[in-house]
N, C-alpha and C. Protein backbone atom coordinates (compact mmCIF):
# COMPACT_ATOMS: atom_id res chain seq x y z
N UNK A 1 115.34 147.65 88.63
CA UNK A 1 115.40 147.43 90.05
C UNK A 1 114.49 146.26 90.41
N UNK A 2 114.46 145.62 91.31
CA UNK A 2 114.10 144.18 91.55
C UNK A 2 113.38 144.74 93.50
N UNK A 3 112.48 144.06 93.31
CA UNK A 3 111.39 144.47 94.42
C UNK A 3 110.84 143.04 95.18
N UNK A 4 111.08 143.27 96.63
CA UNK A 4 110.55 142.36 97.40
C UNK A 4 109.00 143.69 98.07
N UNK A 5 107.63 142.82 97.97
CA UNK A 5 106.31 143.68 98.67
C UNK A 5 106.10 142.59 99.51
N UNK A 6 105.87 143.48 100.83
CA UNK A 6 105.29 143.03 101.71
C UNK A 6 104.15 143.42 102.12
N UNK A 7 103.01 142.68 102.20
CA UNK A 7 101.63 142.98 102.74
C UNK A 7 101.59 142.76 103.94
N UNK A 8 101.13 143.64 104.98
CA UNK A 8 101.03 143.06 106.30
C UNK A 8 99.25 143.18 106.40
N UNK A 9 98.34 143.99 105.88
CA UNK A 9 97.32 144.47 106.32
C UNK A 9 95.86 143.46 105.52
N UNK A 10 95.31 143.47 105.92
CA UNK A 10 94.27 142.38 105.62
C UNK A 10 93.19 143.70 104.31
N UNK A 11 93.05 142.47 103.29
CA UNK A 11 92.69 143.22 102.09
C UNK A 11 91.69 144.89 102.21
N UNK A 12 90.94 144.58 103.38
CA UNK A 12 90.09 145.95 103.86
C UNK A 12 91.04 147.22 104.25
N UNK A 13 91.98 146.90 104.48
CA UNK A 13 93.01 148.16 104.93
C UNK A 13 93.32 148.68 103.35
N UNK A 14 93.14 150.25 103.54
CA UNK A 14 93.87 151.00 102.42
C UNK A 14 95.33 150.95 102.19
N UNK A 15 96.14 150.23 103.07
CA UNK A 15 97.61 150.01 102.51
C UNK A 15 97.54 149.00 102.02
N UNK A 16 96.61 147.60 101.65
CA UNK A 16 96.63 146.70 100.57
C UNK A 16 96.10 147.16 99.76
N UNK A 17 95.66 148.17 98.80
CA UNK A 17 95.39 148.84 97.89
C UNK A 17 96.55 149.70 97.79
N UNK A 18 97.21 150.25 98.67
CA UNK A 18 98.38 151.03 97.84
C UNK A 18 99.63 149.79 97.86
N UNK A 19 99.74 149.01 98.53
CA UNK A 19 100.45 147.60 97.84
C UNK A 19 100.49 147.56 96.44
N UNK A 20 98.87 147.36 96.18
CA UNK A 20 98.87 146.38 94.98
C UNK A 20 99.19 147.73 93.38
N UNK A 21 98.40 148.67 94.06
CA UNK A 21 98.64 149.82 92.86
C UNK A 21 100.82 150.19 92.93
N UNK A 22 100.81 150.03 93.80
CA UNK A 22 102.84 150.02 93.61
C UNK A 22 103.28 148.80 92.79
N UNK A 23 102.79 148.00 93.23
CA UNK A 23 102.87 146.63 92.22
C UNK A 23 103.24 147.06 90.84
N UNK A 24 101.74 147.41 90.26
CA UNK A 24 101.47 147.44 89.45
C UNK A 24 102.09 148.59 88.74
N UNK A 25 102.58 149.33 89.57
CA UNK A 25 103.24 150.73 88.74
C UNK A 25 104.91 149.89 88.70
N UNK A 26 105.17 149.53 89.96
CA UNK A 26 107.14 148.22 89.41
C UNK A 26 107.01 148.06 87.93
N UNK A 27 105.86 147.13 87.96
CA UNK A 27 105.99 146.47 86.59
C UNK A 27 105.68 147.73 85.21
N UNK A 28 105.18 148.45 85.33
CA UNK A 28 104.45 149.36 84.38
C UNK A 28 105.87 149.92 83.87
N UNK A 29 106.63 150.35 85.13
CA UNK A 29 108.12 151.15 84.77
C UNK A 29 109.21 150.29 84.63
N UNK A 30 108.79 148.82 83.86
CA UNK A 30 109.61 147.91 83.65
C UNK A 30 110.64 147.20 84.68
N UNK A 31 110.50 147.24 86.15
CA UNK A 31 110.90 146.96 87.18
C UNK A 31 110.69 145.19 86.99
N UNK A 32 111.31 144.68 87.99
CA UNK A 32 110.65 143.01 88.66
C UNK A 32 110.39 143.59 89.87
N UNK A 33 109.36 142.17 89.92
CA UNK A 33 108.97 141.63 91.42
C UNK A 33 109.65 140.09 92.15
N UNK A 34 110.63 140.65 92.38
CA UNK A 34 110.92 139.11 93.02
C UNK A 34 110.24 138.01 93.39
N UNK A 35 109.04 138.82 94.79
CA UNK A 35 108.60 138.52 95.28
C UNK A 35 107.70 139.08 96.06
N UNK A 36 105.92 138.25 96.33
CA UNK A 36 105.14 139.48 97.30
C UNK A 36 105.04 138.43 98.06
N UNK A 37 105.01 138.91 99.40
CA UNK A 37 105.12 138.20 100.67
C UNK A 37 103.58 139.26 101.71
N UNK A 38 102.79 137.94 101.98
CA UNK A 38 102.21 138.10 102.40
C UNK A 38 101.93 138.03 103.96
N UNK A 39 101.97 138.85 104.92
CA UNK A 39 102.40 138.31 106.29
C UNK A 39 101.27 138.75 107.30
N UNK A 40 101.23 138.75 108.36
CA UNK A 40 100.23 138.99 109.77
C UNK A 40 98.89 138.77 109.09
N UNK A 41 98.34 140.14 108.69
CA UNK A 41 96.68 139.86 108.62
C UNK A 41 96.74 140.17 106.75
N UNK A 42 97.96 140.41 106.49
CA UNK A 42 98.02 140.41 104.87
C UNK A 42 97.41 139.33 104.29
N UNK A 43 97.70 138.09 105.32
CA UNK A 43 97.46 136.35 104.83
C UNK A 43 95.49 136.54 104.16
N UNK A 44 95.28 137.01 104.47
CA UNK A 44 94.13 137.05 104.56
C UNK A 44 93.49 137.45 102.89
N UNK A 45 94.26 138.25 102.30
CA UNK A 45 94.24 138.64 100.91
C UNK A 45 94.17 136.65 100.36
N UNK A 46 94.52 136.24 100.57
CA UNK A 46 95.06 134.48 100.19
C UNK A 46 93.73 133.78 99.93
N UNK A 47 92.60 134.51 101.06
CA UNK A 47 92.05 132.98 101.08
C UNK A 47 90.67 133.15 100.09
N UNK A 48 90.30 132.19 99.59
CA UNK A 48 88.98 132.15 98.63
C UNK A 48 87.27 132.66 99.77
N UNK A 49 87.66 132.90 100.95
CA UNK A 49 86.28 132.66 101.47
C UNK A 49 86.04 133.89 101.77
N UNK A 50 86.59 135.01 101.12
CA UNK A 50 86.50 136.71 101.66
C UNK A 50 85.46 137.01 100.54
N UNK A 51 84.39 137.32 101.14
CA UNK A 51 82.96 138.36 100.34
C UNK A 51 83.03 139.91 100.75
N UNK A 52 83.68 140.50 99.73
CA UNK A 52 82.91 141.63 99.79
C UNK A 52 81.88 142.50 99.27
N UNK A 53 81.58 143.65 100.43
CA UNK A 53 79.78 144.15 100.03
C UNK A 53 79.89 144.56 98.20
N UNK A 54 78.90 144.83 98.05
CA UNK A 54 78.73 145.00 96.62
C UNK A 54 79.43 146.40 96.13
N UNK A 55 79.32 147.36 97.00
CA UNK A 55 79.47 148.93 96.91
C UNK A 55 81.36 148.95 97.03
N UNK A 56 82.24 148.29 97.48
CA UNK A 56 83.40 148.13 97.76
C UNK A 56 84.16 147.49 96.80
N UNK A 57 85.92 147.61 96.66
CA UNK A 57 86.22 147.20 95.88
C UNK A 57 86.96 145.80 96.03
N UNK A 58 87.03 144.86 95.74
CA UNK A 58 87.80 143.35 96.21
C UNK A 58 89.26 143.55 95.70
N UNK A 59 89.54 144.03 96.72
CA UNK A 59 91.51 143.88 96.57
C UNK A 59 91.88 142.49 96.78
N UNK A 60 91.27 142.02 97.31
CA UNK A 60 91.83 140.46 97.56
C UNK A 60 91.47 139.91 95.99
N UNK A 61 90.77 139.95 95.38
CA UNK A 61 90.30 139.27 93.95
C UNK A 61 91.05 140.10 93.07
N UNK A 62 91.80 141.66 93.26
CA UNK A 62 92.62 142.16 92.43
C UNK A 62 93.44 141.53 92.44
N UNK A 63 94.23 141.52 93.77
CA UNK A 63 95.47 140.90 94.06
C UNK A 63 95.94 139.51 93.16
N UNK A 64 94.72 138.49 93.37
CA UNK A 64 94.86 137.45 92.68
C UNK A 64 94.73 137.28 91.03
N UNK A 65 94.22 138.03 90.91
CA UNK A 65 94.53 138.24 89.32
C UNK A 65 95.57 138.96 88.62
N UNK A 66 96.15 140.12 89.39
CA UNK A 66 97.55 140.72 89.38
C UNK A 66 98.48 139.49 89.68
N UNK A 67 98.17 138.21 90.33
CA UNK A 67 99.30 137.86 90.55
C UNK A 67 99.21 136.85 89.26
N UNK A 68 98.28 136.27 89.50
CA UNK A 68 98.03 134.85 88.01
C UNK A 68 98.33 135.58 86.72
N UNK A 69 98.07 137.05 86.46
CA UNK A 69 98.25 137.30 85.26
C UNK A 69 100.08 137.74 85.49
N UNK A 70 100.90 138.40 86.33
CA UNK A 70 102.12 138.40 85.89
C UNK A 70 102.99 137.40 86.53
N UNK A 71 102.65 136.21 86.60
CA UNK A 71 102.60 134.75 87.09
C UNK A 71 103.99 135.21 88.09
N UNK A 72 103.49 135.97 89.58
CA UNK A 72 104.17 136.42 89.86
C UNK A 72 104.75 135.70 91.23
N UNK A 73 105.71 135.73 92.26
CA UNK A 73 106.04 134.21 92.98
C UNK A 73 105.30 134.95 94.16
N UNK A 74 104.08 134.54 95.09
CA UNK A 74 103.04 135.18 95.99
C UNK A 74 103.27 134.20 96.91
N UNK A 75 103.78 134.53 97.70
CA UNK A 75 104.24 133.17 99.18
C UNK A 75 103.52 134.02 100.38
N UNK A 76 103.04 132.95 101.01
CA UNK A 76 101.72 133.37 102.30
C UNK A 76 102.42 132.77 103.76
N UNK A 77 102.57 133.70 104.74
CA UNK A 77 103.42 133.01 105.66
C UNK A 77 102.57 132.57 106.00
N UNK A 78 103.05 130.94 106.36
CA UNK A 78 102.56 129.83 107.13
C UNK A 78 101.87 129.60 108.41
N UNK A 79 102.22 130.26 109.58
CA UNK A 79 102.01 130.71 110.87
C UNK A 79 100.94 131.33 110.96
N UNK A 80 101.39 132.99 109.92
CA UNK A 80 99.76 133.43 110.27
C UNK A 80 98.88 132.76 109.56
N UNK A 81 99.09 132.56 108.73
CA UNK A 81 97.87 132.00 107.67
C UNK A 81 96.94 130.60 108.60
N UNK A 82 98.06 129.67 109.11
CA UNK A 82 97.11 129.05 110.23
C UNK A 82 96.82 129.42 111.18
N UNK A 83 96.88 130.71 111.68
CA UNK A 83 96.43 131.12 112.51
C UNK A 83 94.67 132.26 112.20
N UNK A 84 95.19 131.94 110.91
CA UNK A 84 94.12 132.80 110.52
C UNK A 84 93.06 132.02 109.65
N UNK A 85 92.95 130.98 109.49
CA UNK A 85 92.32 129.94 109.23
C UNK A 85 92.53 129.86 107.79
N UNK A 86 93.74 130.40 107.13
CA UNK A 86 93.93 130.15 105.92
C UNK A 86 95.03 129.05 105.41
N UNK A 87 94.29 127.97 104.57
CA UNK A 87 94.58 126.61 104.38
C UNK A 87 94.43 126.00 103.35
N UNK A 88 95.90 125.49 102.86
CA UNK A 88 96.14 124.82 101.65
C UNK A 88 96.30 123.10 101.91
N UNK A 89 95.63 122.36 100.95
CA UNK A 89 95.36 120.78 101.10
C UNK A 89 96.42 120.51 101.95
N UNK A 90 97.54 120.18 101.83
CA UNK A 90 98.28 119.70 102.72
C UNK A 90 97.73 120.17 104.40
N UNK A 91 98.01 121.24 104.41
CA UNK A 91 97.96 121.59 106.14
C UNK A 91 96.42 121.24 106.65
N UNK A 92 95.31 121.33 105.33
CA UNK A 92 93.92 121.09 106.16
C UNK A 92 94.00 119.57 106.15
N UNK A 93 94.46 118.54 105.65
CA UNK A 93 94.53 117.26 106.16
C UNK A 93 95.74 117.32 107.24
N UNK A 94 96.77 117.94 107.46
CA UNK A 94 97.49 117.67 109.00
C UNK A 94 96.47 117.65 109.51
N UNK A 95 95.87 119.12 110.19
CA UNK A 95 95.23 119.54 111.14
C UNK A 95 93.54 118.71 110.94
N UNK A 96 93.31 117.78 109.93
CA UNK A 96 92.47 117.30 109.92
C UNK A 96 91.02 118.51 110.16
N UNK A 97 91.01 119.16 109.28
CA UNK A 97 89.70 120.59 108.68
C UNK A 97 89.82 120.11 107.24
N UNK A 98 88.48 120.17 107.21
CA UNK A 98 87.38 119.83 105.82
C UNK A 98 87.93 120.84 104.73
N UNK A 99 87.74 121.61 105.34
CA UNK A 99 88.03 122.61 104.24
C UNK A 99 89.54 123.74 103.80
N UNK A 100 89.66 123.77 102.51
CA UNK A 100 90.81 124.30 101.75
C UNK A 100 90.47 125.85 101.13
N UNK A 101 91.36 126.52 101.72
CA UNK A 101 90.65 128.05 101.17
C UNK A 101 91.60 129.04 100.68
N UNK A 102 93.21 128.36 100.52
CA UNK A 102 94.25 128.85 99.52
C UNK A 102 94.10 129.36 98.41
N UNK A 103 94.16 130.46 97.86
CA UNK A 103 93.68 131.20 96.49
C UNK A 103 94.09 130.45 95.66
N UNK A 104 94.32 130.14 94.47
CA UNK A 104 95.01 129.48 93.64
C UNK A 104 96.23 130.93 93.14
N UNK A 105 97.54 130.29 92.94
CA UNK A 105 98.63 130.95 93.11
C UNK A 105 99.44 131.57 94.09
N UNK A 106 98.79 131.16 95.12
CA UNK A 106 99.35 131.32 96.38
C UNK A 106 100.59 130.43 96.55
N UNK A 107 101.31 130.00 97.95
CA UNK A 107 101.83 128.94 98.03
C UNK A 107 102.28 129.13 99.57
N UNK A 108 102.06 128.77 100.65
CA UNK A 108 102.26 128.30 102.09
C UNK A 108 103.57 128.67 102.25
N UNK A 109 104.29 129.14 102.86
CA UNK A 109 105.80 128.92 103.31
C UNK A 109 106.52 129.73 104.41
N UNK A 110 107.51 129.75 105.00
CA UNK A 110 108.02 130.28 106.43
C UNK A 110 108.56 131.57 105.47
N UNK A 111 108.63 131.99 107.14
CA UNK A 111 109.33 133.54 106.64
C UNK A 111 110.87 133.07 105.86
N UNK A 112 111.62 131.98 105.81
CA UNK A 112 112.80 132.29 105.08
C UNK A 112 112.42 132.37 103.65
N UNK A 113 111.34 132.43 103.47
CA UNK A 113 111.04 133.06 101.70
C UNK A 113 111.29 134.27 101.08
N UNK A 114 110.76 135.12 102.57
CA UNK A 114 111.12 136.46 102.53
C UNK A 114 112.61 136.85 103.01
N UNK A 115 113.24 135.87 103.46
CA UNK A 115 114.78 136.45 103.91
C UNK A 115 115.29 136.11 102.12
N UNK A 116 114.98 134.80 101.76
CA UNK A 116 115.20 134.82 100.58
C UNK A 116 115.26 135.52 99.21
N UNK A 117 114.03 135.99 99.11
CA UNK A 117 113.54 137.17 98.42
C UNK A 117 114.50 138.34 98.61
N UNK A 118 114.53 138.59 100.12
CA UNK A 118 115.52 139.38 99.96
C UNK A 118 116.98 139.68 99.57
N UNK A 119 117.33 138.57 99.30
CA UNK A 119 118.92 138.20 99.02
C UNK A 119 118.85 138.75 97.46
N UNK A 120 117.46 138.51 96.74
CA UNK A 120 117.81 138.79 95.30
C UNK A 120 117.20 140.18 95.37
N UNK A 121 116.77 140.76 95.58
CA UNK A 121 115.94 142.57 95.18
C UNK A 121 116.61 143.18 96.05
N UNK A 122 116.69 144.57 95.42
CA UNK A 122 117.46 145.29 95.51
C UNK A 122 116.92 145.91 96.96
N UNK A 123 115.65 146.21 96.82
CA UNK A 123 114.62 147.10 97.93
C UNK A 123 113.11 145.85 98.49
N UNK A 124 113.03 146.33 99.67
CA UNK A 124 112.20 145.76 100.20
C UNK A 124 110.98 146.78 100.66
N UNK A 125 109.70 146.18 100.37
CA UNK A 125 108.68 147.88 100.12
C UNK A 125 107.85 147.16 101.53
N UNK A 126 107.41 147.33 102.31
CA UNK A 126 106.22 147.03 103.55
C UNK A 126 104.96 148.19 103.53
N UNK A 127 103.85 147.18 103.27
CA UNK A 127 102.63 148.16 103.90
C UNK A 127 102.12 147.33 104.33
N UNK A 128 101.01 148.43 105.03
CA UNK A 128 99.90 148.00 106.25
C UNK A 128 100.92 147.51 107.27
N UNK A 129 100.28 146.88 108.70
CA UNK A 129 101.10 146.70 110.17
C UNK A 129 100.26 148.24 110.88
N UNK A 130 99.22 148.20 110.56
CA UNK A 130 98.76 149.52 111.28
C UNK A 130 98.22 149.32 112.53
């Protein structure tokens, strides 16, 4: 079965932890991932400038290594992500900001990624939007 994930919830929400552990169970039961689509305050998993406390666990730094290691296709909607100050070279020279804070393996793009995505997987999974 072939899987489109959608993140809506920003890495501190417990539905980006049950995201990423579904992820990881697709692939375990020999499933694909089409595609994880990152959207509203999900964008936020994306960016390099998230510290968390020591006692907590970094889903955003899971996420990114779940994705680099099953070199998996991780598209960040565009909109929120500038709205949320998350920014890959291109858009921080439009908007002329110093700084670039795109995870590496990420990649910027409109929601037709996710209409896309959806054309190929079978099921479409959504968490967080709480």
């Amino acid at each position: 079965m072939k899987f489109v994930i959608n993140v809506l919830s920003s890495s501190a929400a417990p539905s980006t932890r049950r995201a990423l552990r579904f992820a990881q169970a697709v692939l375990a039961a020999g499933h694909e991932i089409v595609r994880v689509f990152f959207y509203q305050d999900g964008v936020l998993s994306a960016s390099n400038n998230l510290v968390v406390a020591q006692d907590q666990q970094d889903i955003a730094q899971q996420w990114q290594a779940f994705i680099a290691e099953h070199e998996l296709d991780a598209v960040v909607c565009i909109a929120a992500a500038l709205r949320r100050g998350v920014l890959d070279q291109a858009e921080a020279q439009r908007f002329g900001r110093g700084a670039v804070n795109l995870a590496e393996g990420y990649q910027l793009s409109g929601l037709g990624q996710l209409h896309d995505g959806l054309q190929q997987a079978d099921r479409l999974i959504s968490f967080g939007g709480e």
